[in-house]
N, C-alpha and C. Protein backbone atom coordinates (compact mmCIF):
# COMPACT_ATOMS: atom_id res chain seq x y z
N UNK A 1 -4.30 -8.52 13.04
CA UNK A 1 -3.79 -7.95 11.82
C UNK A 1 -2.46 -8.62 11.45
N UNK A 2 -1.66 -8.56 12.56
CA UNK A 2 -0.68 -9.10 11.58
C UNK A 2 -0.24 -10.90 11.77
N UNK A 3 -0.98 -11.68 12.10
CA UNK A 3 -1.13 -12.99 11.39
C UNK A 3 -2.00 -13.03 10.01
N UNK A 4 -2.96 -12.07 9.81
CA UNK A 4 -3.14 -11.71 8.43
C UNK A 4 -2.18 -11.62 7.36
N UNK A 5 -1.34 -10.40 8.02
CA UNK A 5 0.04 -9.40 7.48
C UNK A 5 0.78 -10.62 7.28
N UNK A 6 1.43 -11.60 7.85
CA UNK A 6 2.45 -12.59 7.69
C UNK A 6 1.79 -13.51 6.70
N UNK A 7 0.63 -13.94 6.50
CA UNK A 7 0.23 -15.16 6.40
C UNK A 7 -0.67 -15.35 5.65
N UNK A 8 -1.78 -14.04 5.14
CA UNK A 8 -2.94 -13.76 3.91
C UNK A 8 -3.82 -14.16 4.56
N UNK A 9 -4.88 -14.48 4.06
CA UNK A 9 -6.78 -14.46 4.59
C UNK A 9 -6.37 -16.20 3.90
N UNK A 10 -5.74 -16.66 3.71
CA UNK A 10 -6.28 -18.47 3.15
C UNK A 10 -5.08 -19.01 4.09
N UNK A 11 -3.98 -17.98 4.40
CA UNK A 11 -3.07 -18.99 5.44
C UNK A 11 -3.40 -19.04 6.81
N UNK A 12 -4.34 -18.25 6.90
CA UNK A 12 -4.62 -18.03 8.24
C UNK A 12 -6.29 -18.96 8.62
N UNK A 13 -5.61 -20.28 9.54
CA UNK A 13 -6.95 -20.70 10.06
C UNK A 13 -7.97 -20.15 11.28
N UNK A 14 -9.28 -20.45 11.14
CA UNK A 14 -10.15 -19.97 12.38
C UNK A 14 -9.28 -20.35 13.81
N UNK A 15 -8.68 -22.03 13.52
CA UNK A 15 -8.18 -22.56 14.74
C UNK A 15 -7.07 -21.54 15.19
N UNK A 16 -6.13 -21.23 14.37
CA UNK A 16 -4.78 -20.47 14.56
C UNK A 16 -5.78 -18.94 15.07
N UNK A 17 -6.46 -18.49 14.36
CA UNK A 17 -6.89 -17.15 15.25
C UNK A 17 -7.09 -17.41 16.24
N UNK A 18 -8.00 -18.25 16.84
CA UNK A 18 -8.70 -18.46 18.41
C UNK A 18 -7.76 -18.99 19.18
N UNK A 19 -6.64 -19.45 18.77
CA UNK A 19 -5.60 -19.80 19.70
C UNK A 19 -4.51 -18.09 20.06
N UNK A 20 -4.56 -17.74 19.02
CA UNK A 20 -3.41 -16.91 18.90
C UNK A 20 -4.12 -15.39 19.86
N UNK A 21 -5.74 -15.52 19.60
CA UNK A 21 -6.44 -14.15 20.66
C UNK A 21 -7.13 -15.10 21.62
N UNK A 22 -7.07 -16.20 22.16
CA UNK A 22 -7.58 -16.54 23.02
C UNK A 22 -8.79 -16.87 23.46
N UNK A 23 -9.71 -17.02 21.90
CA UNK A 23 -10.84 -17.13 22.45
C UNK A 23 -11.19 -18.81 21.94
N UNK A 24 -12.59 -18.35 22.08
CA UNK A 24 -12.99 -19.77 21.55
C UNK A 24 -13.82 -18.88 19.89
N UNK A 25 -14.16 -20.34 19.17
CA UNK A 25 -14.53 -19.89 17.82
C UNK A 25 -15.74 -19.41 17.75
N UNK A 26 -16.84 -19.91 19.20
CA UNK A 26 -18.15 -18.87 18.92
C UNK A 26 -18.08 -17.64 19.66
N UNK A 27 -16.84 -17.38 20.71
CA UNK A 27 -16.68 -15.66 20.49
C UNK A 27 -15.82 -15.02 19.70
N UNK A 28 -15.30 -15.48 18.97
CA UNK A 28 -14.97 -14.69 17.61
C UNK A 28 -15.84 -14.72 16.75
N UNK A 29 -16.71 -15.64 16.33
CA UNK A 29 -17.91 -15.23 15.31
C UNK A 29 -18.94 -14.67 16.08
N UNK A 30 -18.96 -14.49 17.61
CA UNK A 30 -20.30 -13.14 18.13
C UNK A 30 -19.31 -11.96 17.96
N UNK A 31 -18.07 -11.95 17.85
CA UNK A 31 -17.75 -10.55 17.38
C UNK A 31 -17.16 -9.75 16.40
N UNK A 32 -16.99 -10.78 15.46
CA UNK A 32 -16.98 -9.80 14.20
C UNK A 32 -17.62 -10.89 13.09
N UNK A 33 -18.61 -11.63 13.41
CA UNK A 33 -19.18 -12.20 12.31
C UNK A 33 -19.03 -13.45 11.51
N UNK A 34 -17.64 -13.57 11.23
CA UNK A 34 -16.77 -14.26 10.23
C UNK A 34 -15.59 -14.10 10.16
N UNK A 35 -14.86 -14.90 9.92
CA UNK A 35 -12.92 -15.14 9.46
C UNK A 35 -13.27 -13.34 8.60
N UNK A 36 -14.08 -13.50 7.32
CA UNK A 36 -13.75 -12.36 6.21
C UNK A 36 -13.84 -11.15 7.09
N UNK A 37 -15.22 -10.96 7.57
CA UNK A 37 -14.95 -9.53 7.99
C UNK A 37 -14.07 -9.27 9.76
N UNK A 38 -13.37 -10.18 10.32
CA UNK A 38 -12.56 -9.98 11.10
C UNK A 38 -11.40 -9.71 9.88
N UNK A 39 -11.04 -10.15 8.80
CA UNK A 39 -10.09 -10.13 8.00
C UNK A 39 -10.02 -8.57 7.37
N UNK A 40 -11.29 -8.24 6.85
CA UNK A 40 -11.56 -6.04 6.75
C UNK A 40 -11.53 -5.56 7.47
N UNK A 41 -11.87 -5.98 8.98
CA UNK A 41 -11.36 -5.12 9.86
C UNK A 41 -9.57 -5.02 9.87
N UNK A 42 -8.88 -6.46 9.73
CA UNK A 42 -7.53 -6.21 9.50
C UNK A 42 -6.80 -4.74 8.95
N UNK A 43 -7.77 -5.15 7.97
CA UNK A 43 -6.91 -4.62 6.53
C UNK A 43 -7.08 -3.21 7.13
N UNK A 44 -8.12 -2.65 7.78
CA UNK A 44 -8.66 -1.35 7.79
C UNK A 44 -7.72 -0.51 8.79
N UNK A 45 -7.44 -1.56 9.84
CA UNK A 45 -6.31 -0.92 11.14
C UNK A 45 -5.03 -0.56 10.19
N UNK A 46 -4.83 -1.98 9.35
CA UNK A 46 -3.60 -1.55 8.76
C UNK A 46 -3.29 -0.45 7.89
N UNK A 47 -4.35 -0.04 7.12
CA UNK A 47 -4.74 1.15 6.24
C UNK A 47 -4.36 2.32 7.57
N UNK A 48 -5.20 2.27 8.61
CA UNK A 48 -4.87 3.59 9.15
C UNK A 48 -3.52 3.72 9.71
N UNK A 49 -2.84 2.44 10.21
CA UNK A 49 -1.46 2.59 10.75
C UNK A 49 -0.58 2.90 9.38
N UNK A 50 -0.88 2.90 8.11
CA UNK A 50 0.57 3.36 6.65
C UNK A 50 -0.36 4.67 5.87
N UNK A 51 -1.67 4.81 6.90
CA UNK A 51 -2.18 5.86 5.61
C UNK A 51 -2.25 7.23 5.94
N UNK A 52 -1.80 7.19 7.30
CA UNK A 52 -1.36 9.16 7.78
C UNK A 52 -0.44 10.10 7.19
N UNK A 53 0.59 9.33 6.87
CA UNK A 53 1.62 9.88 5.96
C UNK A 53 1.39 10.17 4.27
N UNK A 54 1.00 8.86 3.87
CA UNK A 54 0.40 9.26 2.75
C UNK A 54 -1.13 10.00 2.66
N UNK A 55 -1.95 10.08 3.13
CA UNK A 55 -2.73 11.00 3.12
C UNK A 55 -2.58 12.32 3.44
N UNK A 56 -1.71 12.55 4.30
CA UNK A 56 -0.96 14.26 4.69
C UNK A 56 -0.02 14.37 2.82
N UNK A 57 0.44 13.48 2.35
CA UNK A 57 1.43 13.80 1.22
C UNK A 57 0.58 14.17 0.10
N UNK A 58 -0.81 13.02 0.27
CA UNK A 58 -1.20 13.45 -1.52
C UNK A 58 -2.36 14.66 -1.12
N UNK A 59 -2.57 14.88 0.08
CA UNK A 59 -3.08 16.21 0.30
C UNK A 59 -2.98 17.46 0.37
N UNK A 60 -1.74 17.61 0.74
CA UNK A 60 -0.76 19.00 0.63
C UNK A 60 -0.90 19.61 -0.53
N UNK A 61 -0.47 20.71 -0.60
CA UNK A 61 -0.69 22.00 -2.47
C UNK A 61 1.03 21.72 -2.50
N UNK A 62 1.72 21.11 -1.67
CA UNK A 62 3.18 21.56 -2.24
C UNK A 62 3.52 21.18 -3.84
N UNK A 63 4.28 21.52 -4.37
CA UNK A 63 5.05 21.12 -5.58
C UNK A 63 4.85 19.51 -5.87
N UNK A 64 4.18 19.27 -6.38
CA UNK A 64 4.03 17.68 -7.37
C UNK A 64 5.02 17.10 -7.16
N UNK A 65 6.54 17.59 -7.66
CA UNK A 65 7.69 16.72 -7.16
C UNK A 65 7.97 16.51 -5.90
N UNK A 66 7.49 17.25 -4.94
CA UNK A 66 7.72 17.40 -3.64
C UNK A 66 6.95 16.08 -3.49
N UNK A 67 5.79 16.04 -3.37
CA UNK A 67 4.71 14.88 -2.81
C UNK A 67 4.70 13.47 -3.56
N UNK A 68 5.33 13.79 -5.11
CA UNK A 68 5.71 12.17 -5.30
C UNK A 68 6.92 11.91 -5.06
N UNK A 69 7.79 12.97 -4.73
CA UNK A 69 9.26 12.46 -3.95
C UNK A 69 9.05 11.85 -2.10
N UNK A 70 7.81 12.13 -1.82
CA UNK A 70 7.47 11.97 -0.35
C UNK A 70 7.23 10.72 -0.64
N UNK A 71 5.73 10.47 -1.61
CA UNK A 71 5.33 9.36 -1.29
C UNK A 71 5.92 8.16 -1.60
N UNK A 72 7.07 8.33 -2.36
CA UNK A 72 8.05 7.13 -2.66
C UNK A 72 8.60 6.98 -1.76
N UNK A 73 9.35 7.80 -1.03
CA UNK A 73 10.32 7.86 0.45
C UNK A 73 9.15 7.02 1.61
N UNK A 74 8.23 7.87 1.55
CA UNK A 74 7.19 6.79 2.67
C UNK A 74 6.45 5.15 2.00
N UNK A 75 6.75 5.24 1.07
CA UNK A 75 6.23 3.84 0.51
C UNK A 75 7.44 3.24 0.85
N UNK A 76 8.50 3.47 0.68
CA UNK A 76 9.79 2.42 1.09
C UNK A 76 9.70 2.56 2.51
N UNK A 77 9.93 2.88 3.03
CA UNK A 77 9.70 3.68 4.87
C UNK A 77 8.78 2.46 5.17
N UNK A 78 7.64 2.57 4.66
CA UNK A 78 6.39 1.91 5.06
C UNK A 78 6.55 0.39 5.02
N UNK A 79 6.86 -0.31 3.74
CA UNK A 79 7.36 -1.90 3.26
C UNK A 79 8.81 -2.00 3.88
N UNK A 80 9.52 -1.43 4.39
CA UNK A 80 10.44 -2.11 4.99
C UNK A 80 10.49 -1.59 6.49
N UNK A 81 9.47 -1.35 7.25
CA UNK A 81 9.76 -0.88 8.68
C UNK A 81 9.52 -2.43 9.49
N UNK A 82 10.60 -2.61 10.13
CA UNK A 82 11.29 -3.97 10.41
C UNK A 82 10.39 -4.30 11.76
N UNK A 83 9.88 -2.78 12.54
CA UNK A 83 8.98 -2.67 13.58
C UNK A 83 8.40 -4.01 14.04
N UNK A 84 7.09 -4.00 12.91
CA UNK A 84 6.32 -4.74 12.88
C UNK A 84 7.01 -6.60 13.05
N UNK A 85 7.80 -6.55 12.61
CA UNK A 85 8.55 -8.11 11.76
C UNK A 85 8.17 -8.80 10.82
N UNK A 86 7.58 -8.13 9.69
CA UNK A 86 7.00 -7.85 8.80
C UNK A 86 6.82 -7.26 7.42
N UNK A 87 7.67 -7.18 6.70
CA UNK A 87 7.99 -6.55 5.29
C UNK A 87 6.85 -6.58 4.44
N UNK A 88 6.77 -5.69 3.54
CA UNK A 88 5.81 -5.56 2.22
C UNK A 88 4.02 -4.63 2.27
N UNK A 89 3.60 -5.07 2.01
CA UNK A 89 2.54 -4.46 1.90
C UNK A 89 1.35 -5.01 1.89
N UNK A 90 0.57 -5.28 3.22
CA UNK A 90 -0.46 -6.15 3.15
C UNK A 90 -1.38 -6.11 2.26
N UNK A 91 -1.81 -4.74 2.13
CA UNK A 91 -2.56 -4.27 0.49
C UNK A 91 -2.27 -5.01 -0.61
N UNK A 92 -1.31 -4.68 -1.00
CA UNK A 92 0.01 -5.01 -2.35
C UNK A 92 -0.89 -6.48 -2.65
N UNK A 93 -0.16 -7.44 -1.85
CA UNK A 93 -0.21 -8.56 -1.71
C UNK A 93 -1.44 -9.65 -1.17
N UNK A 94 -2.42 -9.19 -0.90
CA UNK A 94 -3.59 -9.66 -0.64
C UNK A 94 -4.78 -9.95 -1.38
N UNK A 95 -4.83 -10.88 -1.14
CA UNK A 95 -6.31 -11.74 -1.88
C UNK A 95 -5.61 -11.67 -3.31
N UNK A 96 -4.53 -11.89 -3.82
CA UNK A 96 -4.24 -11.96 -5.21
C UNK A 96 -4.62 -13.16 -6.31
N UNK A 97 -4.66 -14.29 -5.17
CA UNK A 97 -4.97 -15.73 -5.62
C UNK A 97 -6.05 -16.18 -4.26
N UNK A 98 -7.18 -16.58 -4.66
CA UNK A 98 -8.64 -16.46 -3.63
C UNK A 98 -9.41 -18.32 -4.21
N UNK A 99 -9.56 -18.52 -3.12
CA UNK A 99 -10.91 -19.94 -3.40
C UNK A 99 -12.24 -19.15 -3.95
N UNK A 100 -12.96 -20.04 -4.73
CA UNK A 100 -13.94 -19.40 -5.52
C UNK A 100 -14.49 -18.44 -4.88
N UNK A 101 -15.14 -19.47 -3.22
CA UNK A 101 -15.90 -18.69 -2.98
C UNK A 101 -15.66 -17.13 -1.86
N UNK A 102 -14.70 -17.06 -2.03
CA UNK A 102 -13.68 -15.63 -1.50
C UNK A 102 -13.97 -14.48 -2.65
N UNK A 103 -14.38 -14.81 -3.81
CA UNK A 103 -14.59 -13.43 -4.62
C UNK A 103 -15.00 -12.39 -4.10
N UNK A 104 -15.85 -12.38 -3.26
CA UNK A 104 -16.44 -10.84 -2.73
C UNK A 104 -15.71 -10.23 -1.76
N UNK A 105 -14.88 -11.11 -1.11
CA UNK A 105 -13.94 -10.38 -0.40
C UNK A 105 -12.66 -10.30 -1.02
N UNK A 106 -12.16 -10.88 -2.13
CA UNK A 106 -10.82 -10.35 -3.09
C UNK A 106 -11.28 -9.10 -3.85
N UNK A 107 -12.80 -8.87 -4.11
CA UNK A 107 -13.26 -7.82 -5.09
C UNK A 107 -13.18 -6.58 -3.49
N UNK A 108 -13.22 -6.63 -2.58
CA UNK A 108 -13.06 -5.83 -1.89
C UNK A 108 -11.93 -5.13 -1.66
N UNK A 109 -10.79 -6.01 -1.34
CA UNK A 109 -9.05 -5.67 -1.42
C UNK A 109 -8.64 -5.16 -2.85
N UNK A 110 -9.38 -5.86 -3.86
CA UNK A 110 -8.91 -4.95 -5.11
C UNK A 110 -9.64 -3.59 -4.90
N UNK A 111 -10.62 -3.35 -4.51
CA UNK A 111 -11.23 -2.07 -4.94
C UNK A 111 -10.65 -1.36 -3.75
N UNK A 112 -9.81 -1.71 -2.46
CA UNK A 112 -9.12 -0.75 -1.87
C UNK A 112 -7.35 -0.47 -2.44
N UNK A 113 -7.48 -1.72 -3.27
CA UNK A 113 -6.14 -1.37 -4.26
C UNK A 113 -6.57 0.03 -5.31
N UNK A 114 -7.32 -0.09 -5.76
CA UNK A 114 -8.45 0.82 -6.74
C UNK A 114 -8.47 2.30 -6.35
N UNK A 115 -8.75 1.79 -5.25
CA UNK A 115 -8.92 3.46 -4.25
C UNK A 115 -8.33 4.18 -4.21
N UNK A 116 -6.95 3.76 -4.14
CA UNK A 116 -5.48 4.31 -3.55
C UNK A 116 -5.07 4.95 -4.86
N UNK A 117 -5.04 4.15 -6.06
CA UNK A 117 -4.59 4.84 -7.24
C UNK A 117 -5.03 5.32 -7.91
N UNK A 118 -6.94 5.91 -7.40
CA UNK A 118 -7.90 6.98 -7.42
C UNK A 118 -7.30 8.16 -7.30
N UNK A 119 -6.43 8.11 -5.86
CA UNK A 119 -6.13 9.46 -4.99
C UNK A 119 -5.05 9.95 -5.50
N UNK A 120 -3.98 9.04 -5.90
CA UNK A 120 -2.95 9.09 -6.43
C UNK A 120 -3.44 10.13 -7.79
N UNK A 121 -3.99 9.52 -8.76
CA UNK A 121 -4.31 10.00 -9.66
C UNK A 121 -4.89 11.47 -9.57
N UNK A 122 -5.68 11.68 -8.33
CA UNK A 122 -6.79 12.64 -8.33
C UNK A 122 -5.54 13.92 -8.05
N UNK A 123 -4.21 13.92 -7.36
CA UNK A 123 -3.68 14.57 -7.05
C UNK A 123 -2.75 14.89 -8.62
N UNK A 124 -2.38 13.94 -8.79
CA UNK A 124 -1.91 14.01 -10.24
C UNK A 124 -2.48 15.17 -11.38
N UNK A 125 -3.67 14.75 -11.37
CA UNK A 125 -4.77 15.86 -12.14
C UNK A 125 -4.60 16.83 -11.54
N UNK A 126 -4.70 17.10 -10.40
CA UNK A 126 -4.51 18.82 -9.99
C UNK A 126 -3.65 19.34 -10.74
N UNK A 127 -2.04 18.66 -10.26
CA UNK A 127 -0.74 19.44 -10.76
C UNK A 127 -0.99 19.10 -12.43
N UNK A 128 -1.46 18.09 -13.19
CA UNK A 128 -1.88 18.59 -14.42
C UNK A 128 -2.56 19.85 -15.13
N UNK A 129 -3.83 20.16 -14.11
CA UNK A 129 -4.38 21.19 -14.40
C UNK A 129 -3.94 22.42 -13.71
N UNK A 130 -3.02 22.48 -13.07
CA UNK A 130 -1.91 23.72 -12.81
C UNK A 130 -0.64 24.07 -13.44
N UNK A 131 -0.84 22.88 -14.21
CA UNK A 131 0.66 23.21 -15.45
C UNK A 131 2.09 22.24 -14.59
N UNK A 132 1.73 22.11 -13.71
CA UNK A 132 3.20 21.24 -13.05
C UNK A 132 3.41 20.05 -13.24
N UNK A 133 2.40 19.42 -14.42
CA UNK A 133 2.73 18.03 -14.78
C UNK A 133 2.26 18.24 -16.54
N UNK A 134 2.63 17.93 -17.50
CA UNK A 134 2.09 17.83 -18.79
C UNK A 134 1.25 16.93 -18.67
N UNK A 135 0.16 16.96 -20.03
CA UNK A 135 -0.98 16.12 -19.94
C UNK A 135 -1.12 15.22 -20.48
N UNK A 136 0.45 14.71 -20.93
CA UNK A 136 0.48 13.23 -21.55
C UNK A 136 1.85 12.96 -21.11
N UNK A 137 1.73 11.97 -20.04
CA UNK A 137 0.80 10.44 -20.68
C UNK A 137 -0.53 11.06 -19.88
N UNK A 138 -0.65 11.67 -18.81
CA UNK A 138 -2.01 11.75 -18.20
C UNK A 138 -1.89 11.27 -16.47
N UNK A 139 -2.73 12.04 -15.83
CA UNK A 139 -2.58 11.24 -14.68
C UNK A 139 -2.92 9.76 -14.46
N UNK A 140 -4.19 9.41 -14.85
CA UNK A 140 -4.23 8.11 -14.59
C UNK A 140 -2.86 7.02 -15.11
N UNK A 141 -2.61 7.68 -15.86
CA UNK A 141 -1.13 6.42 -16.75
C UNK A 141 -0.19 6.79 -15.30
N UNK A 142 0.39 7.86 -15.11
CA UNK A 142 1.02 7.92 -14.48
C UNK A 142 1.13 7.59 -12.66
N UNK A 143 -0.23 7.70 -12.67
CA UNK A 143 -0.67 6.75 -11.05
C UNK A 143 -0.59 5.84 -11.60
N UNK A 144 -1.09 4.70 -12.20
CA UNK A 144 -0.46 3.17 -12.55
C UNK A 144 0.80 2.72 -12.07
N UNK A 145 1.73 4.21 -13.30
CA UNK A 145 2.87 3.55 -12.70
C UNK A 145 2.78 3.74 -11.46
N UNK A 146 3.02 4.62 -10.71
CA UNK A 146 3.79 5.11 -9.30
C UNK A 146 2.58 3.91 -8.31
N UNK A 147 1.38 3.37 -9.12
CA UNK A 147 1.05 2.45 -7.85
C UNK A 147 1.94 0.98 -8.39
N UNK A 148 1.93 0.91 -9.50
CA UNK A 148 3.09 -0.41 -9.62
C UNK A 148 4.26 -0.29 -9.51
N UNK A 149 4.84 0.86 -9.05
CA UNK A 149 6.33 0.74 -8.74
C UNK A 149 6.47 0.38 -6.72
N UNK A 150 5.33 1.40 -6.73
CA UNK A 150 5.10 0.77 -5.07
C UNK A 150 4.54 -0.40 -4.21
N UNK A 151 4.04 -0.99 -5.52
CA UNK A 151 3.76 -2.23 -5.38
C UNK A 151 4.80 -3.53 -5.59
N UNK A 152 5.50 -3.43 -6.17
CA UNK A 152 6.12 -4.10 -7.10
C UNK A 152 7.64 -3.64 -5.33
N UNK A 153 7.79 -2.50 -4.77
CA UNK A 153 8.46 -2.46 -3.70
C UNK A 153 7.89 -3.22 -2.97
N UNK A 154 7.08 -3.30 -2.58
CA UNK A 154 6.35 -4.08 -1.43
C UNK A 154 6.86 -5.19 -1.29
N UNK A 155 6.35 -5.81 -2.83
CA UNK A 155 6.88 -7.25 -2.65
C UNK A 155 8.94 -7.39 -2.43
N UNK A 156 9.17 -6.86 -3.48
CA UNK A 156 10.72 -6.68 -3.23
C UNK A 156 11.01 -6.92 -1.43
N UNK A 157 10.45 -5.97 -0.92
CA UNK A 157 10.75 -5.67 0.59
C UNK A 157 9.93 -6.81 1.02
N UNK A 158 9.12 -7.86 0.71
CA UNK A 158 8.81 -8.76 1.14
C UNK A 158 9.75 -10.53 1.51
N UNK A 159 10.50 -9.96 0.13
CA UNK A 159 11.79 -10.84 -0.59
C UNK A 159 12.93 -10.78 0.18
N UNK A 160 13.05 -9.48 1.17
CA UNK A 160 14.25 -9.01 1.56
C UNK A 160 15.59 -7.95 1.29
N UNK A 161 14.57 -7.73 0.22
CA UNK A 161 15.44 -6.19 -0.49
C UNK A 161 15.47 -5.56 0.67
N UNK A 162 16.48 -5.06 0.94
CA UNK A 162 17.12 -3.62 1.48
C UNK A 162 16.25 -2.21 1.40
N UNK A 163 16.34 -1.55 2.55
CA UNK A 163 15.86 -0.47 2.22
C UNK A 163 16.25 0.45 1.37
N UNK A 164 17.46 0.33 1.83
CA UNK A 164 18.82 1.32 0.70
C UNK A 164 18.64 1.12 -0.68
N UNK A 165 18.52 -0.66 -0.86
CA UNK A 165 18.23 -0.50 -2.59
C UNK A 165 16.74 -0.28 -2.90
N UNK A 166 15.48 -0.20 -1.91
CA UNK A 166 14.43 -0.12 -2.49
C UNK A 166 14.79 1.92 -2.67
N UNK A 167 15.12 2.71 -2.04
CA UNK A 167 15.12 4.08 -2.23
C UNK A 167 15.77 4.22 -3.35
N UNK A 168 17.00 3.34 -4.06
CA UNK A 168 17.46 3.42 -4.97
C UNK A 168 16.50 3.46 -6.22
N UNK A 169 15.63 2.54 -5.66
CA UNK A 169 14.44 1.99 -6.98
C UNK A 169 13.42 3.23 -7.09
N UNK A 170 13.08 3.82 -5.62
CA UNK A 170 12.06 5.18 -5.63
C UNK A 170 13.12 6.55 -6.44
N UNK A 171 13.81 6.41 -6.07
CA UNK A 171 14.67 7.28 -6.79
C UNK A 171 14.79 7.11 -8.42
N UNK A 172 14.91 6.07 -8.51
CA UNK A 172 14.72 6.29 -10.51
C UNK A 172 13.24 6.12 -11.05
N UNK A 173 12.38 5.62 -10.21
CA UNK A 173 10.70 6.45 -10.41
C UNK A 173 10.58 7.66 -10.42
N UNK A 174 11.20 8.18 -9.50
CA UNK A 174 10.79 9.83 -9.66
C UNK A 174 11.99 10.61 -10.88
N UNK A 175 12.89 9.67 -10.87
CA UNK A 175 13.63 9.97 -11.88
C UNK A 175 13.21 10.19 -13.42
N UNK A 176 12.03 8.93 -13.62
CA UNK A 176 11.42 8.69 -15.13
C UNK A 176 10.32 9.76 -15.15
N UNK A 177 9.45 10.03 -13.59
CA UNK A 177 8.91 11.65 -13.85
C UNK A 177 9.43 12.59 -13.96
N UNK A 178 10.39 13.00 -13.48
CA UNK A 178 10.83 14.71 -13.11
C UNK A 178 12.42 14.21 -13.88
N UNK A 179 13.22 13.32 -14.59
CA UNK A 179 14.61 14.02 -14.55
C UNK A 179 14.93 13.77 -13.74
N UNK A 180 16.11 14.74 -13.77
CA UNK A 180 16.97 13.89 -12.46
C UNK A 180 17.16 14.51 -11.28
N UNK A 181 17.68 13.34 -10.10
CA UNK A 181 17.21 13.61 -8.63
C UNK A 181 17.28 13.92 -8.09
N UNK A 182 17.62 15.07 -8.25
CA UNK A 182 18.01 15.87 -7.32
C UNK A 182 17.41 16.00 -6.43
N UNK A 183 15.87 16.60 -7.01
CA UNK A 183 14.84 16.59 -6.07
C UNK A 183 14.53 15.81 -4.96
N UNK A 184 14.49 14.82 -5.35
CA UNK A 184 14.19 13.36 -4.76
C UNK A 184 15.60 13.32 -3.82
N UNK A 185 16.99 13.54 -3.99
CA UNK A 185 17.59 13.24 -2.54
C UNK A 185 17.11 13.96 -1.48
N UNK A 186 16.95 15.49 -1.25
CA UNK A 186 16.06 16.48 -0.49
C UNK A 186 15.14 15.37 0.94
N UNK A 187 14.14 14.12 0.23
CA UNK A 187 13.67 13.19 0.68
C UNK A 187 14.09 12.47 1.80
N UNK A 188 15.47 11.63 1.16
CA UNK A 188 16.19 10.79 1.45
C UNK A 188 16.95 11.25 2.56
């Protein structure tokens, strides 16, 4: 996963995998097939290691501001945890620019880009249809943004932005939803 994470599905050669896990190249293709789907399995570990937090956030009944003040705090949390040695968002940033014949696996990473601002949205609509969000612009407009502001962190935190100034940046997102932030320091 994370010579993926550093390096994308086109920087990363078969040779550099089989050196880097030790095998040779026909036991890595008896066990996961191909470069691509050793590459979804990547993506999928990495999904479950950033998606506990956000799945506990957009699942909860708390207060709408509560859970998009979370999930901004854990989207910065998440693109800059230094842990790994590793900034941004493997999601975010993957398969954005693909060789022809990579389409079916860039149409895959988009549609788990897709996914995410499904859920986003789907939670959105609740607190719409409970009165805790007005119904314009709408949820879907408003997951857009909050997935391009967390996207758009990713990369930042890829660049070397600061954590401090990316919370600055989650902070005037939740700012352009709710007013002002009070809410959102509570988070922080």
């Amino acid at each position: 996963m994370m010579l993926f994470w550093r390096h994308g599905f086109e920087g990363v050669s078969v040779a550099y995998l089989t050196e880097a896990l030790g095998v040779a190249p026909a036991s890595l293709y008896a066990a996961f097939g191909s470069k691509a789907d050793l590459y979804k399995e990547a993506l999928e570990l990495y999904l479950r290691r950033v998606k506990v937090q956000a799945t506990y956030t957009l699942e909860t009944d708390r207060p709408i501001r509560e859970t998009v003040g979370e999930l901004l705090k854990s989207a910065v949390l998440s693109v800059t945890d230094d842990e790994a040695g590793i900034r941004g968002c493997m999601i975010s940033v993957s398969m954005l620019f693909h060789a022809p014949d990579k389409a079916a696996l860039a149409e895959h990473v988009e549609q788990l880009r897709r996914d995410w601002q499904t859920r986003i949205a789907s939670r959105l609509q609740r607190a719409t249809d409970v009165g805790e969000l007005p119904a314009s612009p709408g949820a879907d407009a408003w997951a857009c943004y909050l997935v391009s502001l967390m996207q758009g962190m990713g990369i930042q935190a890829r660049d070397g932005t600061s954590r401090d100034a990316l919370m600055v940046v989650a902070r005037l997102g939740f700012t352009t939803m709710f007013g002002p932030p009070g809410a959102f320091d509570q988070f922080v």
